[in-house]
N, C-alpha and C. Protein backbone atom coordinates (compact mmCIF):
# COMPACT_ATOMS: atom_id res chain seq x y z
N UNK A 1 99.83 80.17 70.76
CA UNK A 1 100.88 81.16 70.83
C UNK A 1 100.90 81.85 72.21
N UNK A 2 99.85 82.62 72.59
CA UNK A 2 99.56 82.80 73.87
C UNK A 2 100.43 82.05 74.95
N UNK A 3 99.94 80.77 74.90
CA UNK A 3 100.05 79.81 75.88
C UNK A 3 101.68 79.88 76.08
N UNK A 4 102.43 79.38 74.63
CA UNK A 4 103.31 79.57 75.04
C UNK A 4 104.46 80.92 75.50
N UNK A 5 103.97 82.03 75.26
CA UNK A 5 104.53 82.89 75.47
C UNK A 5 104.14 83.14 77.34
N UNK A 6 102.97 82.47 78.02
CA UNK A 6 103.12 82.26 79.41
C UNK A 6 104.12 81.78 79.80
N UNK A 7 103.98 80.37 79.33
CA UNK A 7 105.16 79.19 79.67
C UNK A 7 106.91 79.97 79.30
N UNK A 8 106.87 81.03 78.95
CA UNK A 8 108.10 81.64 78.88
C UNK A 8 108.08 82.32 80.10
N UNK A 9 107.33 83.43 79.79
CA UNK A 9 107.34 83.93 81.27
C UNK A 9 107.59 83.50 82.22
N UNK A 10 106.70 82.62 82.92
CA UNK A 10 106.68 81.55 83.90
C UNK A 10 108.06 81.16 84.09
N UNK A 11 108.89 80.93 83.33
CA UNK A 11 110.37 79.84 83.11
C UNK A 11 111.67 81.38 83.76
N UNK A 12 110.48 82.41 83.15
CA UNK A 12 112.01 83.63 83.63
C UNK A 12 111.56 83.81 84.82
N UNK A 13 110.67 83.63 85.53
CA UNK A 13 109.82 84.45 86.58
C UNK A 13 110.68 83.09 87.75
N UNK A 14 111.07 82.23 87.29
CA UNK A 14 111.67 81.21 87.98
C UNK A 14 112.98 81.19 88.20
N UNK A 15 113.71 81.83 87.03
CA UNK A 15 115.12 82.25 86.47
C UNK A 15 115.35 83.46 87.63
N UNK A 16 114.40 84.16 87.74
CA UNK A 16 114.79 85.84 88.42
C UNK A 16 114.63 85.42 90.32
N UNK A 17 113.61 84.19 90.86
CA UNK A 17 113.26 83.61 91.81
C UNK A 17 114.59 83.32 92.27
N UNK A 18 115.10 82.87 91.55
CA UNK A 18 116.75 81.90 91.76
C UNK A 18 118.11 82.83 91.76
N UNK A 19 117.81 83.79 90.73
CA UNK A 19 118.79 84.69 91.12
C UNK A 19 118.58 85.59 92.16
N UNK A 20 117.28 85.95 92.50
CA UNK A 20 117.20 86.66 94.11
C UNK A 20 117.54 85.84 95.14
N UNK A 21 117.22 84.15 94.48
CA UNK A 21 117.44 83.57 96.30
C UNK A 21 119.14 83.78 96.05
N UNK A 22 119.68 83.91 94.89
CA UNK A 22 121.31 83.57 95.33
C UNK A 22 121.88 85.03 95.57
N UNK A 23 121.60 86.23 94.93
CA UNK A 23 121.93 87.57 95.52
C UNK A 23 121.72 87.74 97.30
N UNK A 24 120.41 87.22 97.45
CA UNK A 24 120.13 87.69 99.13
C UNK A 24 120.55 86.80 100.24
N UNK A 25 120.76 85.14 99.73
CA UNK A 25 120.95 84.07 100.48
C UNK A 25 122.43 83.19 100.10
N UNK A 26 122.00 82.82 99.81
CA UNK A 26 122.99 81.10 99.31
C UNK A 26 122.54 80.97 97.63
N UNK A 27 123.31 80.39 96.88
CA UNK A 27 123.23 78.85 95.76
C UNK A 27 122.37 77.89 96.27
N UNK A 28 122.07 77.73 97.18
CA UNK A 28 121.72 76.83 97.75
C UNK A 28 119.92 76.67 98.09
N UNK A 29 119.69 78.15 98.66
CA UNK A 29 118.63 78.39 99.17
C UNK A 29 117.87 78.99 97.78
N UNK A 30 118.37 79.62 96.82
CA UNK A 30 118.52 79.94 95.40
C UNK A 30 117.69 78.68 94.72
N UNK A 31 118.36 77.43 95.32
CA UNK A 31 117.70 76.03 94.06
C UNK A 31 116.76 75.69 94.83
N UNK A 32 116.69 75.93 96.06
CA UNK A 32 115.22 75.41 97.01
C UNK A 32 113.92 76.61 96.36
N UNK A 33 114.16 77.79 96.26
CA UNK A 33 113.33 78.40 96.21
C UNK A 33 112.80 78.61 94.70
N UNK A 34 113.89 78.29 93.91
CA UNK A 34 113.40 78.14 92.16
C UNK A 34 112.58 77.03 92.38
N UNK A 35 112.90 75.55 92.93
CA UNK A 35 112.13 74.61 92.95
C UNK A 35 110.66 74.74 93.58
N UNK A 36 110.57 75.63 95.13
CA UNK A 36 109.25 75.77 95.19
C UNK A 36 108.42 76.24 94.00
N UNK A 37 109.32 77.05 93.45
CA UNK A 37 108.11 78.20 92.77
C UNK A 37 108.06 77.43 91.38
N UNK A 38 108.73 76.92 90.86
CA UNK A 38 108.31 75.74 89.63
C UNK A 38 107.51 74.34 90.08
N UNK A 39 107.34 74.64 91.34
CA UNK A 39 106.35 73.49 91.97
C UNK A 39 105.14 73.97 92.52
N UNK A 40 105.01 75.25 92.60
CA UNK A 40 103.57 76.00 93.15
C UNK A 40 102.47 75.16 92.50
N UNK A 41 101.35 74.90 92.91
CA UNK A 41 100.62 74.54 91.76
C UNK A 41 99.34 75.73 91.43
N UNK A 42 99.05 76.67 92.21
CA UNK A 42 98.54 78.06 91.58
C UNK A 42 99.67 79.08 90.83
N UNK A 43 101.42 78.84 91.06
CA UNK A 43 102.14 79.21 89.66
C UNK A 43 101.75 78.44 88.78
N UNK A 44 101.99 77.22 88.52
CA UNK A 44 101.38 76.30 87.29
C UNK A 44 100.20 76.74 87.07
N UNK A 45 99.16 76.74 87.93
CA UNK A 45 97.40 76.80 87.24
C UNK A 45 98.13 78.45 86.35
N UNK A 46 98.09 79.35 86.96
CA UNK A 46 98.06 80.95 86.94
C UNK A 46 98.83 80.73 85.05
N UNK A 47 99.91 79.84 85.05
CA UNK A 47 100.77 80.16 83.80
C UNK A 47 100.09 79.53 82.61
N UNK A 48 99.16 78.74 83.24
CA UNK A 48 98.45 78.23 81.67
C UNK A 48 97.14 78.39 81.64
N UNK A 49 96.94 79.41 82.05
CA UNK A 49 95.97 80.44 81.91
C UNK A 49 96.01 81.75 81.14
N UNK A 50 95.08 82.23 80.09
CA UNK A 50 95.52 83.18 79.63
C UNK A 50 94.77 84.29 80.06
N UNK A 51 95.83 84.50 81.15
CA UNK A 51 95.61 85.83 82.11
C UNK A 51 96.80 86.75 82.50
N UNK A 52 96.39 87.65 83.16
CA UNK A 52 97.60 88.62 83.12
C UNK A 52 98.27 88.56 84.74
N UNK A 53 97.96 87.66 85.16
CA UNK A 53 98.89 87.27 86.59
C UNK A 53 99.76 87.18 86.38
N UNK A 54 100.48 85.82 85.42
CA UNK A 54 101.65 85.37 85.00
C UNK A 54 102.74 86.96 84.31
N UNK A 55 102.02 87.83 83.46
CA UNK A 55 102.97 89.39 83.43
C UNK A 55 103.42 90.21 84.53
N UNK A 56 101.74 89.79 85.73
CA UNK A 56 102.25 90.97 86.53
C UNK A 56 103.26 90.05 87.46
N UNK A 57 103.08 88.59 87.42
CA UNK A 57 104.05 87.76 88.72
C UNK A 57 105.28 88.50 88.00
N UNK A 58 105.92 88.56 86.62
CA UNK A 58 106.90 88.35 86.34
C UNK A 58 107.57 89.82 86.33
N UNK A 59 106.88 90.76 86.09
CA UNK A 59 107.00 92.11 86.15
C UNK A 59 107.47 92.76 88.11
N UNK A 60 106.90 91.68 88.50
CA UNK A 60 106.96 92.30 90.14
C UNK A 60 108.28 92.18 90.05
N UNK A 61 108.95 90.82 89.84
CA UNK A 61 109.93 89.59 90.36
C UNK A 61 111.44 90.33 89.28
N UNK A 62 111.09 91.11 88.22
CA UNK A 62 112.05 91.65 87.74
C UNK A 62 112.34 93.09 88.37
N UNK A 63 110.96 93.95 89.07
CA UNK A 63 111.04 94.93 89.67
C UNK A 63 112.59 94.71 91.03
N UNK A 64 111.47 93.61 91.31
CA UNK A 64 112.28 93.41 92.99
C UNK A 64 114.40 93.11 92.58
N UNK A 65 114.08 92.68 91.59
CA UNK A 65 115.94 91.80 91.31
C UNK A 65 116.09 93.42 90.98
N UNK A 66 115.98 94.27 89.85
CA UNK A 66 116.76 95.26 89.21
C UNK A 66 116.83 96.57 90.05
N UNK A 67 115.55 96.52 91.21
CA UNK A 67 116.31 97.39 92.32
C UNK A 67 117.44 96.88 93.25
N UNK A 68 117.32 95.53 94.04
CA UNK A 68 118.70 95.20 94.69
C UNK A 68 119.70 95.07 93.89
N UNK A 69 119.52 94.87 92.69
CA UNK A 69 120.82 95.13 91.70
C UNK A 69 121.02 95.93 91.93
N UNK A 70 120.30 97.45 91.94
CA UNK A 70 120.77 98.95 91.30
C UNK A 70 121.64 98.98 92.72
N UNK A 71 121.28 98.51 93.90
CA UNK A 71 121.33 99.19 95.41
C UNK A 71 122.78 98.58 95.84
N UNK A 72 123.27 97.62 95.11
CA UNK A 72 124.51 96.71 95.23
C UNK A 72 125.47 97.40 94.54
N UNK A 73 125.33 98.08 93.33
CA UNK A 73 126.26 98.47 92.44
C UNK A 73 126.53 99.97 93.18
């Protein structure tokens, strides 16, 4: 259960990667940079691990989007 509730995380923490690259950059630079980060292989080790990296990666990565959201609106 654990495990998979990483592998969620992990999947939004990739979701929020992609919507910052397309708020600050391109669509473009958006699918390059979701792809690095679903290709990290210390993101992979870190997400199937049951540790609290994978909360705080995902907690930063929603910090960082919902302030340039707030700062846009």
């Amino acid at each position: 259960m654990i495990w998979l509730a990483h592998c969620l995380m992990g999947t939004l923490t990739v979701y929020l990667i992609f919507l910052l690259g397309e708020m600050i950059f391109s669509r473009n630079v958006a699918w390059g940079a979701a792809t690095l980060a679903a290709l990290y292989p210390q993101f992979i080790y870190y997400t199937a691990m049951p540790s609290r990296e994978t909360l705080q990666v995902l907690l930063f990565t929603a910090a960082i989007w919902s302030t340039l959201r707030a700062c846009r609106n």
